[in-house]
PDB file of N, CA and C in Angstrom:
ATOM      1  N   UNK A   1      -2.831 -14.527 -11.360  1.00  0.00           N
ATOM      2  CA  UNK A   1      -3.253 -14.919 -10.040  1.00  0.00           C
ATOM      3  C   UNK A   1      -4.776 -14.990  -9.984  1.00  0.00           C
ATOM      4  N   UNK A   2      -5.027 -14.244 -10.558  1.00  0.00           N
ATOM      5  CA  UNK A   2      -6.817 -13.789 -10.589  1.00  0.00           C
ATOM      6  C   UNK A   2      -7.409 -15.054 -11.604  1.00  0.00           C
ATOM      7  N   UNK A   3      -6.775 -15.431 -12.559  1.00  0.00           N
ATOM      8  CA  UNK A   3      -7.036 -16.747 -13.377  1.00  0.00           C
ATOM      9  C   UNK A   3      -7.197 -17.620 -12.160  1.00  0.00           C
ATOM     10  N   UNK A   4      -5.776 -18.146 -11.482  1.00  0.00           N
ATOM     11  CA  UNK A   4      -5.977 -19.326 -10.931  1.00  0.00           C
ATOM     12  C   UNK A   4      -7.002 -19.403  -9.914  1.00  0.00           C
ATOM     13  N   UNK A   5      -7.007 -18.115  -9.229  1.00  0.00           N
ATOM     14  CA  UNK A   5      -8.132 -18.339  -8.058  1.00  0.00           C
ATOM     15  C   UNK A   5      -9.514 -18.958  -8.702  1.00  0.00           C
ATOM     16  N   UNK A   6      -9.815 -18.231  -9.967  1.00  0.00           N
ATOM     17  CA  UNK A   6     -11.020 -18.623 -11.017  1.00  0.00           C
ATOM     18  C   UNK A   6     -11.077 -19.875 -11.148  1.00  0.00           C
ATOM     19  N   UNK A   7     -10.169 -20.622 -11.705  1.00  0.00           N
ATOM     20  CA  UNK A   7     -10.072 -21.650 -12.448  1.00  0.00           C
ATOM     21  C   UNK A   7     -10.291 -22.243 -11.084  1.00  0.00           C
ATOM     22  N   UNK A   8      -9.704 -22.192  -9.825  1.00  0.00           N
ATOM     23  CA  UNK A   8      -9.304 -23.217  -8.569  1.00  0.00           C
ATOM     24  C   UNK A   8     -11.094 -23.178  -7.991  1.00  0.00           C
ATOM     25  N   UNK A   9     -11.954 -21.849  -8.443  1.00  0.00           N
ATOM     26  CA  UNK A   9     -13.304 -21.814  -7.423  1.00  0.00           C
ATOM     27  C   UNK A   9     -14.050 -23.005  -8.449  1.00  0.00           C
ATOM     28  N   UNK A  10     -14.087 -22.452  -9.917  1.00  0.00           N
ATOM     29  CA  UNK A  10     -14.458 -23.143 -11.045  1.00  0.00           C
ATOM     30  C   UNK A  10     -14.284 -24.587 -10.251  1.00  0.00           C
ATOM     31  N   UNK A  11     -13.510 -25.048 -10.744  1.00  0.00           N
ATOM     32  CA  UNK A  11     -13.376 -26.532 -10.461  1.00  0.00           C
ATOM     33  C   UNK A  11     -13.730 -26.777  -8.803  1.00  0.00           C
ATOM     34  N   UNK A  12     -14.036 -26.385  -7.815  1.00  0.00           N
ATOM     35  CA  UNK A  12     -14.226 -26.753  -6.858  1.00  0.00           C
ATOM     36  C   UNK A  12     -16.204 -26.956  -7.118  1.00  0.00           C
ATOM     37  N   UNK A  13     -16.584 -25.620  -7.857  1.00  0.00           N
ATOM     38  CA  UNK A  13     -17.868 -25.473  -7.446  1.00  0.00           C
ATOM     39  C   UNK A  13     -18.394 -26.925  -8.697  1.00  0.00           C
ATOM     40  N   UNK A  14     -17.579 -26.976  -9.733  1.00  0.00           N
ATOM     41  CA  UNK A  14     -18.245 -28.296 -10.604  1.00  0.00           C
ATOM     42  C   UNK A  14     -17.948 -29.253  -9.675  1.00  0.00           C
ATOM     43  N   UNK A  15     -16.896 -29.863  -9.225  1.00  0.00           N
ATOM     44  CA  UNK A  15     -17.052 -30.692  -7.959  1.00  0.00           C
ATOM     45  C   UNK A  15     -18.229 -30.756  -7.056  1.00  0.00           C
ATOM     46  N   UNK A  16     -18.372 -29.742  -6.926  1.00  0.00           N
ATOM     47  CA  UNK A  16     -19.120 -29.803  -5.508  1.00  0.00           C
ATOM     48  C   UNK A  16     -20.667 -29.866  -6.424  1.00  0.00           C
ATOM     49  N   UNK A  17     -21.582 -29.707  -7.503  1.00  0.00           N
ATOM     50  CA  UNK A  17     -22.346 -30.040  -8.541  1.00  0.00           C
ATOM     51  C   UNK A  17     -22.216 -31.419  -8.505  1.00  0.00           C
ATOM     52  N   UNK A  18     -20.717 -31.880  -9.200  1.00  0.00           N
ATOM     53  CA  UNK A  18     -20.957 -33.833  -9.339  1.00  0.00           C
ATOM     54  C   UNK A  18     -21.388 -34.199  -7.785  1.00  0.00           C
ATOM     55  N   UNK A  19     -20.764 -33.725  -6.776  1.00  0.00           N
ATOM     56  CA  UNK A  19     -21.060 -34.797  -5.630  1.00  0.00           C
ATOM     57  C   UNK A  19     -22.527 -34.686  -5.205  1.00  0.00           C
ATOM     58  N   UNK A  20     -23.019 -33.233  -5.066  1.00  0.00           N
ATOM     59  CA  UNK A  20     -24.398 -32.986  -4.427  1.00  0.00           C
ATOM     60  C   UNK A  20     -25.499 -32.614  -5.288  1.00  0.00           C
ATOM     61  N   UNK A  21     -25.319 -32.101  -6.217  1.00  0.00           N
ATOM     62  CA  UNK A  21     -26.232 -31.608  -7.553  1.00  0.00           C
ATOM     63  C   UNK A  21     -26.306 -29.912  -7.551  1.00  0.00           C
ATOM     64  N   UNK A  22     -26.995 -30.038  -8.502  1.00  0.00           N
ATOM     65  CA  UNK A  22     -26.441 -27.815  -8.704  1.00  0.00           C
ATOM     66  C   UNK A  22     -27.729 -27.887  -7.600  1.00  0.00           C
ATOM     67  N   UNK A  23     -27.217 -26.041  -6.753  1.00  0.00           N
ATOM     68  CA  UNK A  23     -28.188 -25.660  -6.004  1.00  0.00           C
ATOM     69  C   UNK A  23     -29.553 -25.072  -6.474  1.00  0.00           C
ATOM     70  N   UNK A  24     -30.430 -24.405  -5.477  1.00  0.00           N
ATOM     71  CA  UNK A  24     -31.476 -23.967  -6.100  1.00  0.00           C
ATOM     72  C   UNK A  24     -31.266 -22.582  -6.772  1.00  0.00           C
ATOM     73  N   UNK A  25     -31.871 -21.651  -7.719  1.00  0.00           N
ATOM     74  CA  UNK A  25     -31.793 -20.654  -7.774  1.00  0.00           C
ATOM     75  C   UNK A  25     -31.099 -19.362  -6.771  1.00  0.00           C
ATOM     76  N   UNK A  26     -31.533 -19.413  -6.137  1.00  0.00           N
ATOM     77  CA  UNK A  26     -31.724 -18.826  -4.725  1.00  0.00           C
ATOM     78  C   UNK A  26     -30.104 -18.892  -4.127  1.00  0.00           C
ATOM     79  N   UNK A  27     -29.649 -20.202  -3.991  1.00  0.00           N
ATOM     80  CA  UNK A  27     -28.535 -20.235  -3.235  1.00  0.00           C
ATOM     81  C   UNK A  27     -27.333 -19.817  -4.085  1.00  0.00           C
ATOM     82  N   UNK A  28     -28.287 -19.924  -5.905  1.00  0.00           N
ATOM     83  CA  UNK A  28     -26.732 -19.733  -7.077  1.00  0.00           C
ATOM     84  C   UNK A  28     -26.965 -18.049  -6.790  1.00  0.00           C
ATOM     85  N   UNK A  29     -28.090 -17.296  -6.912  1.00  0.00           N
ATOM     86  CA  UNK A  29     -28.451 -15.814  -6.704  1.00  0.00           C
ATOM     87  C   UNK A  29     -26.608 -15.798  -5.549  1.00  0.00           C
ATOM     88  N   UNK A  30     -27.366 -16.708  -4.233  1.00  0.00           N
ATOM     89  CA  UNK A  30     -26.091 -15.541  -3.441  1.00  0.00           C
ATOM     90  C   UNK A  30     -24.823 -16.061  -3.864  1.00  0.00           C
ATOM     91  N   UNK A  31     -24.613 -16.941  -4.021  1.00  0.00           N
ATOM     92  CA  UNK A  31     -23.355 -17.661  -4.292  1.00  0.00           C
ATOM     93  C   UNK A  31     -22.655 -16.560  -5.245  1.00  0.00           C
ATOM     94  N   UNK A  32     -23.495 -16.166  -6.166  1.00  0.00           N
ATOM     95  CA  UNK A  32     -22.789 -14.829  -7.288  1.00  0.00           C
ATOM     96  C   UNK A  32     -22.586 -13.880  -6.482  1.00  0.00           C
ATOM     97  N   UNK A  33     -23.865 -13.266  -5.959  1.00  0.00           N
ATOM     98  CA  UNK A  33     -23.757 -12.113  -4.873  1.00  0.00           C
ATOM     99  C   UNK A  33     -22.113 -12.158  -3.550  1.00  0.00           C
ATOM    100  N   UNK A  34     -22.123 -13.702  -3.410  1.00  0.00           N
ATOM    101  CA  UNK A  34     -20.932 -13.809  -2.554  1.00  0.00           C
ATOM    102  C   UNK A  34     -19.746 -12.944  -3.490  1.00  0.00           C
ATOM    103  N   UNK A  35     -19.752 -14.251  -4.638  1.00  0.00           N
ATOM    104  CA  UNK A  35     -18.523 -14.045  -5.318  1.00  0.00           C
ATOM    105  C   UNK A  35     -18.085 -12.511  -6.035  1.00  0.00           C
ATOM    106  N   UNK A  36     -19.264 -11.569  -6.095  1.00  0.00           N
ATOM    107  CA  UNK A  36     -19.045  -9.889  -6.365  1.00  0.00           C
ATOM    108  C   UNK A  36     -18.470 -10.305  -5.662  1.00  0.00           C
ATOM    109  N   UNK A  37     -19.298  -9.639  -3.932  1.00  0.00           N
ATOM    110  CA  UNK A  37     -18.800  -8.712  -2.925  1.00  0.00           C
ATOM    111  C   UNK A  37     -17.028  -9.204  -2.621  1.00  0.00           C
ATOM    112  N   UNK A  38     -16.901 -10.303  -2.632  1.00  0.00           N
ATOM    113  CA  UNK A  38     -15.630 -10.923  -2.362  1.00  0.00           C
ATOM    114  C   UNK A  38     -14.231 -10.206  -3.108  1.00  0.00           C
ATOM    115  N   UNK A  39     -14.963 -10.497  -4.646  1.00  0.00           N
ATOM    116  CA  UNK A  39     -13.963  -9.340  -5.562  1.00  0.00           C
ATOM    117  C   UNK A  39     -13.772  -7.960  -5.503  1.00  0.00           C
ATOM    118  N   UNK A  40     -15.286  -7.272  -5.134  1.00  0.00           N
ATOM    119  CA  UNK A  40     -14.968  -6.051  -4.250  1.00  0.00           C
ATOM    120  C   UNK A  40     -14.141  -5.821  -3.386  1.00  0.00           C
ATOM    121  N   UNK A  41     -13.696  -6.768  -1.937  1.00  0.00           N
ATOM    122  CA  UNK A  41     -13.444  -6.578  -1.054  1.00  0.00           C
ATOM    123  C   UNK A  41     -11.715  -6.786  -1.378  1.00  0.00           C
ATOM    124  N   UNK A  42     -11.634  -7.396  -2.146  1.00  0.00           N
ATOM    125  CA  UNK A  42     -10.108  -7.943  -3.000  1.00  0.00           C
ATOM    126  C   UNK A  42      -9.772  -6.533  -3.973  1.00  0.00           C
ATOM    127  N   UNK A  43     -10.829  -6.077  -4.302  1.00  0.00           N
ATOM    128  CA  UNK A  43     -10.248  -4.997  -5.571  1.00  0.00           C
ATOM    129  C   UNK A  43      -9.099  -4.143  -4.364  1.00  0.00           C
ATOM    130  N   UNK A  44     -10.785  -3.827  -3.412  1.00  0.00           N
ATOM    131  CA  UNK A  44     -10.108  -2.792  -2.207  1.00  0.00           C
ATOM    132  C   UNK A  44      -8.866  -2.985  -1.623  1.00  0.00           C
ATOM    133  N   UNK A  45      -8.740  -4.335  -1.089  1.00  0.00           N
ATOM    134  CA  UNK A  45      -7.600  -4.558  -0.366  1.00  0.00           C
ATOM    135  C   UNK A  45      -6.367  -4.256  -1.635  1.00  0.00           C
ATOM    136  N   UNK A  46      -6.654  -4.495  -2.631  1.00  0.00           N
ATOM    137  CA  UNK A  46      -5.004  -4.460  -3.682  1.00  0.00           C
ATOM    138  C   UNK A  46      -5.232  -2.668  -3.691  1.00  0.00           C
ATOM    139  N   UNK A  47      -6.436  -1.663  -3.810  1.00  0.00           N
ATOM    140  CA  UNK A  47      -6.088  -0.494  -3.756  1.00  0.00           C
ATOM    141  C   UNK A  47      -5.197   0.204  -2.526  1.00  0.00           C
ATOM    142  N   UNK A  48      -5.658  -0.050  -1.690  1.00  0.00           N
ATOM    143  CA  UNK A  48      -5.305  -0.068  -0.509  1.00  0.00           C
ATOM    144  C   UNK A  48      -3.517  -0.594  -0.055  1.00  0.00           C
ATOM    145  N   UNK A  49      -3.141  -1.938  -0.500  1.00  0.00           N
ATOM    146  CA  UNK A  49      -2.542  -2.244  -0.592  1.00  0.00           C
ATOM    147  C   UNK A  49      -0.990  -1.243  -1.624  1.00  0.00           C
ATOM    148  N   UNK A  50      -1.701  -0.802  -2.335  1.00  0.00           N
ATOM    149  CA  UNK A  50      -0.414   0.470  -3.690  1.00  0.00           C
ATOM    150  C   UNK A  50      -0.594   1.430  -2.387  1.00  0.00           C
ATOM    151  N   UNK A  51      -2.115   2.055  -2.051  1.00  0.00           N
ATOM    152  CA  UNK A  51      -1.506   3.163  -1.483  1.00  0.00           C
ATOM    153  C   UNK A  51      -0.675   3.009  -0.340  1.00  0.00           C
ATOM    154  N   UNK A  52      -1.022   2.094   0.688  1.00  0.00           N
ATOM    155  CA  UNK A  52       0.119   1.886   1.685  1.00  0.00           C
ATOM    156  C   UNK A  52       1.593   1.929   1.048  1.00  0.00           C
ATOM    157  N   UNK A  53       2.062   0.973   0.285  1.00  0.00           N
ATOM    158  CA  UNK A  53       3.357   1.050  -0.493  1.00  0.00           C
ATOM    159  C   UNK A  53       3.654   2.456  -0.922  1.00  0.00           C
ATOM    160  N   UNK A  54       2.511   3.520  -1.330  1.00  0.00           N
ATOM    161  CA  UNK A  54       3.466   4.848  -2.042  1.00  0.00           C
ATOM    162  C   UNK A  54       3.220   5.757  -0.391  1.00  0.00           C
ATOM    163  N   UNK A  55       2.948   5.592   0.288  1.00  0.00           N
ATOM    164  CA  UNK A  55       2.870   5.810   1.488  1.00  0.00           C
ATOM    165  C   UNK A  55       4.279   5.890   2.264  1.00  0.00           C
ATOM    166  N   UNK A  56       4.852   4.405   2.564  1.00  0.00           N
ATOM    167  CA  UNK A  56       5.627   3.951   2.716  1.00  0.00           C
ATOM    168  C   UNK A  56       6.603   4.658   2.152  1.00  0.00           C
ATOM    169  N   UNK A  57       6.770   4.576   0.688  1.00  0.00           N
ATOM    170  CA  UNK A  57       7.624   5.497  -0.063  1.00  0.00           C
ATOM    171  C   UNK A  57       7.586   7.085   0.176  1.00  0.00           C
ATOM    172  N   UNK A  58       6.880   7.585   0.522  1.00  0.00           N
ATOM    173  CA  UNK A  58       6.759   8.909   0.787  1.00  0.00           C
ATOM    174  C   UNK A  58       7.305   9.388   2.360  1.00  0.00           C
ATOM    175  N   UNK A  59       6.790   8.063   3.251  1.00  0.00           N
ATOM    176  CA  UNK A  59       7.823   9.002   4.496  1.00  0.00           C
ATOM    177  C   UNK A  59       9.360   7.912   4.164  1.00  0.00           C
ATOM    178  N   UNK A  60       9.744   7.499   3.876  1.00  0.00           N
ATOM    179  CA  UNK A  60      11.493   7.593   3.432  1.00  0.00           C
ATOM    180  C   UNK A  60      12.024   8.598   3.122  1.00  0.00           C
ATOM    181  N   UNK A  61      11.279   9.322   2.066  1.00  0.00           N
ATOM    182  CA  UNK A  61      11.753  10.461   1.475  1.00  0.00           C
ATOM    183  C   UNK A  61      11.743  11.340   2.509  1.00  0.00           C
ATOM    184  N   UNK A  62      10.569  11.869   3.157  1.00  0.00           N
ATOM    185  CA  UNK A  62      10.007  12.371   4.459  1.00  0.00           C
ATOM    186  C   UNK A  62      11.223  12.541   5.270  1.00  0.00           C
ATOM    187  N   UNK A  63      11.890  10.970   5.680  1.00  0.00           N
ATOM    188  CA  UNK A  63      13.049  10.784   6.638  1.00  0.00           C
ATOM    189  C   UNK A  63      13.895  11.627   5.748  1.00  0.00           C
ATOM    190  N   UNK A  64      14.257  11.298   5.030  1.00  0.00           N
ATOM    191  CA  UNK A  64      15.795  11.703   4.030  1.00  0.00           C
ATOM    192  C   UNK A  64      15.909  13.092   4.187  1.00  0.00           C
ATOM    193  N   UNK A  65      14.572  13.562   3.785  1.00  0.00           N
ATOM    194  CA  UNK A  65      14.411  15.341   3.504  1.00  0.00           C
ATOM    195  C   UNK A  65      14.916  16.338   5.144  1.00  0.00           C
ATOM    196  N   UNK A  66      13.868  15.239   6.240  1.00  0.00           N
ATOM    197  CA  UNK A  66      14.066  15.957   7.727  1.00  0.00           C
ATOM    198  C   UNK A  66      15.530  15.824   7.638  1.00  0.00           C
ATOM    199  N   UNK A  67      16.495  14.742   7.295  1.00  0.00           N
ATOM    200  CA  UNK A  67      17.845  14.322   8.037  1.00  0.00           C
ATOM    201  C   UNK A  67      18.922  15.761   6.650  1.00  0.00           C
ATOM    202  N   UNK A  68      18.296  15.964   5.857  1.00  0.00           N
ATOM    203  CA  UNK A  68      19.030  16.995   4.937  1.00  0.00           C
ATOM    204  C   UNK A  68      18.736  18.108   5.557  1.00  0.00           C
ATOM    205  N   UNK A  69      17.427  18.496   6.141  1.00  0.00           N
ATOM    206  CA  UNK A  69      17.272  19.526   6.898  1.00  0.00           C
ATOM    207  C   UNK A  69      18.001  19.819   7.832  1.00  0.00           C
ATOM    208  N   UNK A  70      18.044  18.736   9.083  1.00  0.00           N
ATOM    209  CA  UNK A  70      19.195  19.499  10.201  1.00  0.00           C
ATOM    210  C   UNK A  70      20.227  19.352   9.882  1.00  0.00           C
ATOM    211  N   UNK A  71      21.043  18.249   8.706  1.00  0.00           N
ATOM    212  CA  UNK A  71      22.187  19.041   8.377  1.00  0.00           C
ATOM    213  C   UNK A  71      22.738  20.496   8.447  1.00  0.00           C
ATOM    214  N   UNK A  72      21.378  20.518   7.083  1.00  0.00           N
ATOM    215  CA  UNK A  72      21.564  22.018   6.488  1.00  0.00           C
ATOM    216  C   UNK A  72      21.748  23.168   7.845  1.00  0.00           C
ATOM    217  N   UNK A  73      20.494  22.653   8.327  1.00  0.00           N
ATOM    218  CA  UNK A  73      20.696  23.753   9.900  1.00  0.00           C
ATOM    219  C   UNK A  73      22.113  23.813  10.908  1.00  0.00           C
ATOM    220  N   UNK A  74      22.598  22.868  10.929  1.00  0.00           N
ATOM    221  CA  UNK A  74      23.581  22.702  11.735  1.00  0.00           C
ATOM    222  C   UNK A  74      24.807  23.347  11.003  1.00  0.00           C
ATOM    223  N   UNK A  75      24.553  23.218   9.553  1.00  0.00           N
ATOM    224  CA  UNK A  75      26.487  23.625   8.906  1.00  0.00           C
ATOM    225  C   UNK A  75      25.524  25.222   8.601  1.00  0.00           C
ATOM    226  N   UNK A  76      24.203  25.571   8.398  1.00  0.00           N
ATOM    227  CA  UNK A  76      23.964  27.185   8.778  1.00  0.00           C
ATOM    228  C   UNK A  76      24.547  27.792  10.020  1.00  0.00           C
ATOM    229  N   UNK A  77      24.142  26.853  11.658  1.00  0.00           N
ATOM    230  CA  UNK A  77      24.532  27.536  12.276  1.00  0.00           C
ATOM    231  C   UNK A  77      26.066  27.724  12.451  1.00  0.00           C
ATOM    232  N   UNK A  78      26.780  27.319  11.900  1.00  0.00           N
ATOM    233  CA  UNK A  78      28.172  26.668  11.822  1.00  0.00           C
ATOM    234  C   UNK A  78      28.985  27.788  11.240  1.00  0.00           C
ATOM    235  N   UNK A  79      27.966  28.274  10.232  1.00  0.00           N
ATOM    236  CA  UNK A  79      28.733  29.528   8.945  1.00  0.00           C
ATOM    237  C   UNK A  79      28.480  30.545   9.905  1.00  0.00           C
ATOM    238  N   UNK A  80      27.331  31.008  10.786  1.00  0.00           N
ATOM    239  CA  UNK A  80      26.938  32.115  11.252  1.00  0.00           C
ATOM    240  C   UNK A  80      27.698  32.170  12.142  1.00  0.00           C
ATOM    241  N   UNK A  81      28.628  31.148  12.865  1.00  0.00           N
ATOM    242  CA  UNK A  81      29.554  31.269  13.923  1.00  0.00           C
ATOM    243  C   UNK A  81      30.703  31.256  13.358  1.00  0.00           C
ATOM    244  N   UNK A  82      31.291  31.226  12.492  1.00  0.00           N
ATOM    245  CA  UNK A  82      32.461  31.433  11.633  1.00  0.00           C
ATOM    246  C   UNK A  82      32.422  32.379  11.127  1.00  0.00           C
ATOM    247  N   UNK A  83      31.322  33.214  11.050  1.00  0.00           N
ATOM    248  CA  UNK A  83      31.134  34.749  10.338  1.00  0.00           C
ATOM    249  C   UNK A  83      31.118  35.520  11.349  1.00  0.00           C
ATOM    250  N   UNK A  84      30.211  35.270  12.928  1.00  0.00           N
ATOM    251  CA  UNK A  84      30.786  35.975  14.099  1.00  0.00           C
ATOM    252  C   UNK A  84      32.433  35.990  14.085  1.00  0.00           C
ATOM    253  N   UNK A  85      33.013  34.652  14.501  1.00  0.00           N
ATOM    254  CA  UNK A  85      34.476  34.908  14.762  1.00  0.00           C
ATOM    255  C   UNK A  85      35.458  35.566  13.681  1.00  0.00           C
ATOM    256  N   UNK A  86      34.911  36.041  12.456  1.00  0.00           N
ATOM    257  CA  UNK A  86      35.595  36.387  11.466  1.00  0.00           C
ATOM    258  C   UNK A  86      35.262  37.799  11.374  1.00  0.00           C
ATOM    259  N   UNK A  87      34.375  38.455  12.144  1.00  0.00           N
ATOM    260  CA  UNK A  87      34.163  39.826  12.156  1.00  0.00           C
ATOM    261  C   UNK A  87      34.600  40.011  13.622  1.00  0.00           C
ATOM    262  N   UNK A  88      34.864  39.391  14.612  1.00  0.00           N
ATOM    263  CA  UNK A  88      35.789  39.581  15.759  1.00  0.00           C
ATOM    264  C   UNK A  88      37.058  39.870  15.469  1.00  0.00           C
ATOM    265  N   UNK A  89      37.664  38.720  15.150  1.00  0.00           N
ATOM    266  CA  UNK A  89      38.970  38.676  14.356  1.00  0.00           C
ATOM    267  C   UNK A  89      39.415  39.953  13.589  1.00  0.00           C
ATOM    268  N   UNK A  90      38.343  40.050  12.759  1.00  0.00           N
ATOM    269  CA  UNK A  90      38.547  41.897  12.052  1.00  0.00           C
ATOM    270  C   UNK A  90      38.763  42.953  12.897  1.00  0.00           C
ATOM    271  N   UNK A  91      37.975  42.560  13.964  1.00  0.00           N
ATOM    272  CA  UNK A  91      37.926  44.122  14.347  1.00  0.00           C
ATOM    273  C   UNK A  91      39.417  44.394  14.972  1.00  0.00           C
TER     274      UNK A  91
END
């Protein structure tokens, strides 16, 4: 993906050379300076982008774990009332 975007600026910016002529120093200076910060701002967004996804993945689990929890709580309180009526029953 990172090729084609290359190859697609590549060929736009030789285009844009045949029609108007190369720029001055100055405008190639920012034109690079653009093209960092741009890849910076792209690195970020794809970092950004994993952590949201293991994020994502982490409250699923999150859900799963709470919904095993009040199970668990509910068939606890369940035994503790079957262990009341079973020491009633005894007596």
């Amino acid at each position: 993906m990172k090729r084609v975007e290359e190859s697609i600026l590549s060929r736009n910016y030789k285009k844009h050379i045949q029609d108007y002529g190369s720029p001055s120093p100055f405008w190639e200076q920012e034109l690079e300076s653009l093209h960092f910060v741009i890849e910076m701002k792209n690195e970020r967004i794809r970092e950004l982008d994993k952590r949201l996804i293991h994020m994502e993945t982490v409250k699923e689990k999150n859900l799963m774990l709470e919904e095993k929890i009040s199970t668990l709580q509910q068939e606890n309180e369940d035994l503790h009332v079957r262990g009341r009526n079973q020491v009633v029953m005894s007596r």
